[in-house]
Protein backbone atom coordinates (compact mmCIF):
# COMPACT_ATOMS: atom_id res chain seq x y z
CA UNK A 1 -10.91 -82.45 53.85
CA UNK A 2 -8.48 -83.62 51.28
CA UNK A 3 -11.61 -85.46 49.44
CA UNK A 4 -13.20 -82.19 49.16
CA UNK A 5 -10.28 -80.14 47.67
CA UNK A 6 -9.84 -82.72 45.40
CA UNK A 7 -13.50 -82.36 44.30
CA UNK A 8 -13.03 -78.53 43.85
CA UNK A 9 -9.60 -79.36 42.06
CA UNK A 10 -11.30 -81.30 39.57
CA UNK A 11 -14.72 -79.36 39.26
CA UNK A 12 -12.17 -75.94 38.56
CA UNK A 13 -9.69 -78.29 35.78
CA UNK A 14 -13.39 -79.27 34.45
CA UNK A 15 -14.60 -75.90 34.14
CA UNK A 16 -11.31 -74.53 33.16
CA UNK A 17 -11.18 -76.99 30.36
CA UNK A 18 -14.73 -76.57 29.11
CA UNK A 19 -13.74 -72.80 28.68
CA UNK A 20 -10.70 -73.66 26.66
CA UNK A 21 -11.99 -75.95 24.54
CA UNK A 22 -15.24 -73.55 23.85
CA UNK A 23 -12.89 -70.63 22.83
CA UNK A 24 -10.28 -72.80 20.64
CA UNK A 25 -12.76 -74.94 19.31
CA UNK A 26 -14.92 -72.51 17.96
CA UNK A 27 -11.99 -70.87 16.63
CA UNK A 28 -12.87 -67.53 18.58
CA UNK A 29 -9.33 -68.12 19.57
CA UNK A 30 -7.18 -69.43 17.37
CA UNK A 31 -4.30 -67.57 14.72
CA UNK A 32 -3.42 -63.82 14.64
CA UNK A 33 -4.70 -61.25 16.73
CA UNK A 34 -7.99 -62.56 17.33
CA UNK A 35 -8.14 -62.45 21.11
CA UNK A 36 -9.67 -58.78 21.04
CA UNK A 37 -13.01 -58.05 19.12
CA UNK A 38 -12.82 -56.17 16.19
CA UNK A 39 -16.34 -54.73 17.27
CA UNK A 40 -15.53 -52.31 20.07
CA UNK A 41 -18.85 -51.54 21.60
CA UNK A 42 -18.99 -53.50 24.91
CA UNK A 43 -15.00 -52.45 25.12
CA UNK A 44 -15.88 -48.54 25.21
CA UNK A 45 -18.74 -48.88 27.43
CA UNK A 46 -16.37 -50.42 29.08
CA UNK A 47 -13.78 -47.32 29.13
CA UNK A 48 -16.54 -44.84 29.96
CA UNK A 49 -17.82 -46.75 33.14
CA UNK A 50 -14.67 -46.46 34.19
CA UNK A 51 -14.79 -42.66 33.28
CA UNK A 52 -17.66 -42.52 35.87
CA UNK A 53 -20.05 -41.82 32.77
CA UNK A 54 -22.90 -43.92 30.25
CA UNK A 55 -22.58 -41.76 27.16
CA UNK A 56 -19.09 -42.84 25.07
CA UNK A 57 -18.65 -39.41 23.49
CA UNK A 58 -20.66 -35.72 24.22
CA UNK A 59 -19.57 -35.47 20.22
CA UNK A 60 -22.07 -36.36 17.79
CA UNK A 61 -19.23 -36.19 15.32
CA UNK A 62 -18.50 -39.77 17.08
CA UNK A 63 -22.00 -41.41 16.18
CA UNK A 64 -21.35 -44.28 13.84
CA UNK A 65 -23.87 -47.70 13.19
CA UNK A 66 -25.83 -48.99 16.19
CA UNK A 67 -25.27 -45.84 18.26
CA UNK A 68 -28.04 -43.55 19.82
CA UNK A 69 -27.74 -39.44 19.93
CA UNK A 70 -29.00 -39.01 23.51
CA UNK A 71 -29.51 -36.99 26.36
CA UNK A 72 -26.19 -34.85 25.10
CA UNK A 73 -24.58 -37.88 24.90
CA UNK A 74 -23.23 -41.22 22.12
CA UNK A 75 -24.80 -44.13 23.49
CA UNK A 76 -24.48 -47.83 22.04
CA UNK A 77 -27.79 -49.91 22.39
CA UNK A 78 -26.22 -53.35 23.17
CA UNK A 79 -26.58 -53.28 26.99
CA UNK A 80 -24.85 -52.83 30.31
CA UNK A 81 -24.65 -56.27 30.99
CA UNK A 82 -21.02 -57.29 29.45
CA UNK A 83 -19.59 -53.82 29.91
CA UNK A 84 -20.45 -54.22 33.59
CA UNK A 85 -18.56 -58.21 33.32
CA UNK A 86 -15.27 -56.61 31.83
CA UNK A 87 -15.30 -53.79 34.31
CA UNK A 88 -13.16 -55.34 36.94
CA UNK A 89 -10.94 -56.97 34.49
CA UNK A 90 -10.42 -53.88 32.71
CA UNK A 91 -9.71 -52.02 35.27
CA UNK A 92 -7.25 -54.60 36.88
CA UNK A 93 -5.11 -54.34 33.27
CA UNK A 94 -4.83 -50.59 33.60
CA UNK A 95 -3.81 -51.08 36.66
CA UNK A 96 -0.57 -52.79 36.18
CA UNK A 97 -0.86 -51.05 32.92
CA UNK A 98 -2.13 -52.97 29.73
CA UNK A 99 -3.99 -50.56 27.26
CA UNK A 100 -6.97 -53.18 27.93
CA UNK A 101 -8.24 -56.44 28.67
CA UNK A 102 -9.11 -59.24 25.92
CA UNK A 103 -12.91 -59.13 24.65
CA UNK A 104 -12.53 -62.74 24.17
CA UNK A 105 -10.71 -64.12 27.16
CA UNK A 106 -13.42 -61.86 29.35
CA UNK A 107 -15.65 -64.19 27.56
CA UNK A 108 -13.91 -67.79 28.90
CA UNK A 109 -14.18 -66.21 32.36
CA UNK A 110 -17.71 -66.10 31.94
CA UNK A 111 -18.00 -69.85 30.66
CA UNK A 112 -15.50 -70.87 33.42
CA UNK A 113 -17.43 -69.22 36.02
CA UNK A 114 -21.24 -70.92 35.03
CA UNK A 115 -19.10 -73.99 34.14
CA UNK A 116 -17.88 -74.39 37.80
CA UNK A 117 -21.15 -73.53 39.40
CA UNK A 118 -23.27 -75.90 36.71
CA UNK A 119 -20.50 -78.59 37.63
CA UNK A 120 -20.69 -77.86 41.39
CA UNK A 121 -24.91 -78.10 41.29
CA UNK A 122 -25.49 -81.13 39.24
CA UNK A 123 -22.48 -83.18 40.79
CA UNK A 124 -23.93 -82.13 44.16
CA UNK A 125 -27.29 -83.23 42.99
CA UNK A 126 -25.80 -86.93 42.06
CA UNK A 127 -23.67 -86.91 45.61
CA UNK A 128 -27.10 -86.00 47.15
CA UNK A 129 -28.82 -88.96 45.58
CA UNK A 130 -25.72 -91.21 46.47
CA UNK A 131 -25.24 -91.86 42.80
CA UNK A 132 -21.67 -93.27 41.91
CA UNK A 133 -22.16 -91.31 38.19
CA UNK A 134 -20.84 -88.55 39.56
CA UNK A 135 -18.62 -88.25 36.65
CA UNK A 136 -21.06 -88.91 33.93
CA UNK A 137 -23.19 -86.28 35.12
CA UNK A 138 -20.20 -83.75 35.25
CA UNK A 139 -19.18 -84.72 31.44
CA UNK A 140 -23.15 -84.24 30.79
CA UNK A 141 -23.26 -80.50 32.22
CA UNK A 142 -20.20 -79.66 30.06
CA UNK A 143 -21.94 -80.59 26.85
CA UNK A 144 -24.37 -79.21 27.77
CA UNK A 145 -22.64 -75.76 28.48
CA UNK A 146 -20.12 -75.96 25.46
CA UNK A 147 -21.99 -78.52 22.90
CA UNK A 148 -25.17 -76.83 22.50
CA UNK A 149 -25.39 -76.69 18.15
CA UNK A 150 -27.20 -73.70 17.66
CA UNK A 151 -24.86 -72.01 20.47
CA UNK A 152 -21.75 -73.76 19.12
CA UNK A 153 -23.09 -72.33 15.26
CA UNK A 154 -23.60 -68.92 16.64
CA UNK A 155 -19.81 -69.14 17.76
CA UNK A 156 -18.37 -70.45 14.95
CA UNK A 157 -19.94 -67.68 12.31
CA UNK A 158 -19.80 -64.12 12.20
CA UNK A 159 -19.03 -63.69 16.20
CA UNK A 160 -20.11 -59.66 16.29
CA UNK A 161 -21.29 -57.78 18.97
CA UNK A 162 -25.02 -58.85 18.54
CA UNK A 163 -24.15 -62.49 18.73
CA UNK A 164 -21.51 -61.41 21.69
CA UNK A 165 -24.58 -60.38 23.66
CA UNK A 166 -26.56 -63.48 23.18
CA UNK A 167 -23.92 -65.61 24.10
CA UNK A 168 -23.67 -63.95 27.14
CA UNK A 169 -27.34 -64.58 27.53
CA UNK A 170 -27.38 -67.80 27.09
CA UNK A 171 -24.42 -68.23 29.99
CA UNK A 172 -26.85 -66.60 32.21
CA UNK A 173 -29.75 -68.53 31.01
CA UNK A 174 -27.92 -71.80 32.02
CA UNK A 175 -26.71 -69.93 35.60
CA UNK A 176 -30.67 -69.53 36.35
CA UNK A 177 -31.38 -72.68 35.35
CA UNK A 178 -28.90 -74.15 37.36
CA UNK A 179 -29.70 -72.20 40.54
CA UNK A 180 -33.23 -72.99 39.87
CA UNK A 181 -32.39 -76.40 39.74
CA UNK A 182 -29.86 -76.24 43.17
CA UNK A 183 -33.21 -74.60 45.11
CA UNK A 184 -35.46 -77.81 44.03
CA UNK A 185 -33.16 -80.19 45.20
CA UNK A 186 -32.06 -78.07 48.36
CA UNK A 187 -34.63 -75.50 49.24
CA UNK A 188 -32.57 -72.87 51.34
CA UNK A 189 -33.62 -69.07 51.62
CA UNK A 190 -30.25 -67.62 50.36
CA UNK A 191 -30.53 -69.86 47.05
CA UNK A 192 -33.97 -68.05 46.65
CA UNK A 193 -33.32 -64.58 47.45
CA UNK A 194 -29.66 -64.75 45.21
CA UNK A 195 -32.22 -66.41 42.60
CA UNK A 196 -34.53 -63.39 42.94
CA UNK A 197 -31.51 -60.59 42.56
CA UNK A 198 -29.59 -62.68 39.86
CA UNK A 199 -33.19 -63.33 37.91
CA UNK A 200 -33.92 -59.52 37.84
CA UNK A 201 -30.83 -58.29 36.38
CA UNK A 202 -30.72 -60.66 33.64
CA UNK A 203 -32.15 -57.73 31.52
CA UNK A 204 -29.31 -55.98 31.82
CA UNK A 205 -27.64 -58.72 29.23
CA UNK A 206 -30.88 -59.20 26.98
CA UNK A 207 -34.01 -58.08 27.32
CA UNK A 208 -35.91 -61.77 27.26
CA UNK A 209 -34.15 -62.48 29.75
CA UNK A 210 -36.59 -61.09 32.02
CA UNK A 211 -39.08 -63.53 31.20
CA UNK A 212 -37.17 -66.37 32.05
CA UNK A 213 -36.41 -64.50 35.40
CA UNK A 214 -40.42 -64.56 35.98
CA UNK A 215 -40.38 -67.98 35.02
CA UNK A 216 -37.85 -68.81 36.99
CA UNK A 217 -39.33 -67.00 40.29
CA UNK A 218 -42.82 -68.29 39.74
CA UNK A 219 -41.59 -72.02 40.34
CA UNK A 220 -38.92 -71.25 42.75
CA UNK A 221 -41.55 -69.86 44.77
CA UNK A 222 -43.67 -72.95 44.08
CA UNK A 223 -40.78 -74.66 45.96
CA UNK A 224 -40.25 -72.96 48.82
CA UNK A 225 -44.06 -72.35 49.64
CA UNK A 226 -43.71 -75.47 52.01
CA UNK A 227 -40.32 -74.18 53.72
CA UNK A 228 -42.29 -70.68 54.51
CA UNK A 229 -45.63 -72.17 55.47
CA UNK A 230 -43.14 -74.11 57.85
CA UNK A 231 -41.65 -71.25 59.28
CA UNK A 232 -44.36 -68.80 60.78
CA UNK A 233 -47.31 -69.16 62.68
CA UNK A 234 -49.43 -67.19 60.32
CA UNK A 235 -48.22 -69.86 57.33
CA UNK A 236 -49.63 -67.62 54.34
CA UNK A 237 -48.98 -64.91 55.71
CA UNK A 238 -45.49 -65.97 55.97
CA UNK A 239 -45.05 -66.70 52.57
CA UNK A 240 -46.74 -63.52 50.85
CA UNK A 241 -44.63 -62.32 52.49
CA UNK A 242 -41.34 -63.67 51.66
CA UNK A 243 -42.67 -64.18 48.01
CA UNK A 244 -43.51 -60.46 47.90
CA UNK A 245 -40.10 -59.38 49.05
CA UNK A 246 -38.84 -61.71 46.47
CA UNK A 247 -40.34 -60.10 43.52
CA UNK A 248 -39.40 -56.63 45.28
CA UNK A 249 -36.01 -57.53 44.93
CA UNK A 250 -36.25 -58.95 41.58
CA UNK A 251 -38.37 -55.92 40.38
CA UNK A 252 -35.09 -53.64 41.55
CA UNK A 253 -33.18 -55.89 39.64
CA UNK A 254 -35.06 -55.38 36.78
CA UNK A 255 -35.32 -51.97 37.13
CA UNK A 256 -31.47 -51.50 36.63
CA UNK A 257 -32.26 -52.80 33.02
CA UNK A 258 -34.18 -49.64 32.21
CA UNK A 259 -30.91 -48.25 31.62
CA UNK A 260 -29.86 -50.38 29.03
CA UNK A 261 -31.46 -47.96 26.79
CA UNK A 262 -30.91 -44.22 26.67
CA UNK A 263 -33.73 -42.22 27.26
């Protein structure tokens, strides 16, 4: 027992430190006010979820660059996906009553959160093999996550709201990956089901996205075929059947995207 909370000590100080280092080495943190974006698109999606509504303004006097006049309503074009991320944290600083919560530390909860689970997957991966480079392998995930170049570039330059969303992308490109990669080493049904809902509403973040979700659910189902034909009588029938209500569920994910853009 003590082992094991000292594994998930270490794999949270790991993740914690990859997020830290990402956001001060980059300088996305660093002197002056800096820890809120001065693009405020994600942030007022943010505010009118929390309204109960899509549209930021029933004004058009309020329509300014990279907003949409629709359906009576303002809407910005940059996706649900990071509004929806900042939603609880937002609405935990009004709570105890902060005007709002900062763009950019929303953003190292995000890298500390794929960091852990990346860290927990491919560590569990070496344990499973009964590797003793446990550590290497941790260290290997984190440069991964935070040494990427073209990821680390995108961070260091003009950090707007376009390049916000694609980092967030990215973060959930890795999180598919790495679920992908915890199914083939450890087939179980509730990796491949959360694989299915997590691989649909990738859209919701960036529309390519989507593809890698079909990517991503054409070979997971490639690995559990044997684990289905295992479990039925009727073995194909068994796994149509599982496969199909896969890509139902990651179809309803997807379908959620559709409202990334106002119609």
């Amino acid at each position: 027992m003590k082992t094991r909370r000292a594994i998930n000590w270490g794999r949270s100080y790991a993740a914690a430190m990859s997020a830290v280092l990402l956001l001060f080495g980059t300088g996305l943190i660093g002197d002056g006010d800096v820890w809120y974006s001065p693009w405020t698109a994600h942030r007022l999606q943010t505010d009118a979820l929390l309204a109960g509504q899509f549209a930021l303004s029933n004004d058009p006097a309020d329509l300014e660059w990279d907003n949409a006049w629709s359906m009576g309503g303002v809407h910005q074009v940059w996706g649900l996906g990071v509004p929806l991320w900042r939603l609880p944290w937002q609405g935990m600083a009004e709570l105890v009553g902060f005007a709002g919560f900062p763009d950019r530390l929303a953003f190292g909860l995000f890298v500390f959160l794929v960091a852990y689970i990346a860290i927990g997957v491919w560590g569990g991966i070496a344990e499973y093999h009964r590797e003793r480079r446990g550590m290497i392998t941790t260290l290997v995930v984190i440069l991964i996550l935070i040494g990427f170049p073209p990821f680390l570039s995108m961070l260091r330059a003009r950090f707007a709201v376009y390049e916000e969303a694609i980092a967030y992308g990215y973060l959930f490109a890795v999180l598919q990956a790495t679920m992908l990669a915890r199914l083939v080493f450890r087939p179980r049904r509730w990796i491949w089901w959360s694989l299915c809902a997590v691989a649909g509403l990738g859209g919701l973040i960036r529309p390519t996205l989507i593809f890698y979700g079909v990517a991503s659910l054409f070979c997971a189902g490639l690995v559990m075929l044997p684990l289905w034909r295992a479990a039925g009588n009727d073995r194909w029938k068994t796994a149509i059947r599982n496969y199909g209500l896969g890509v139902c569920v990651f179809c309803l994910g997807g379908c959620t995207a559709t409202i990334r853009f106002p119609h």
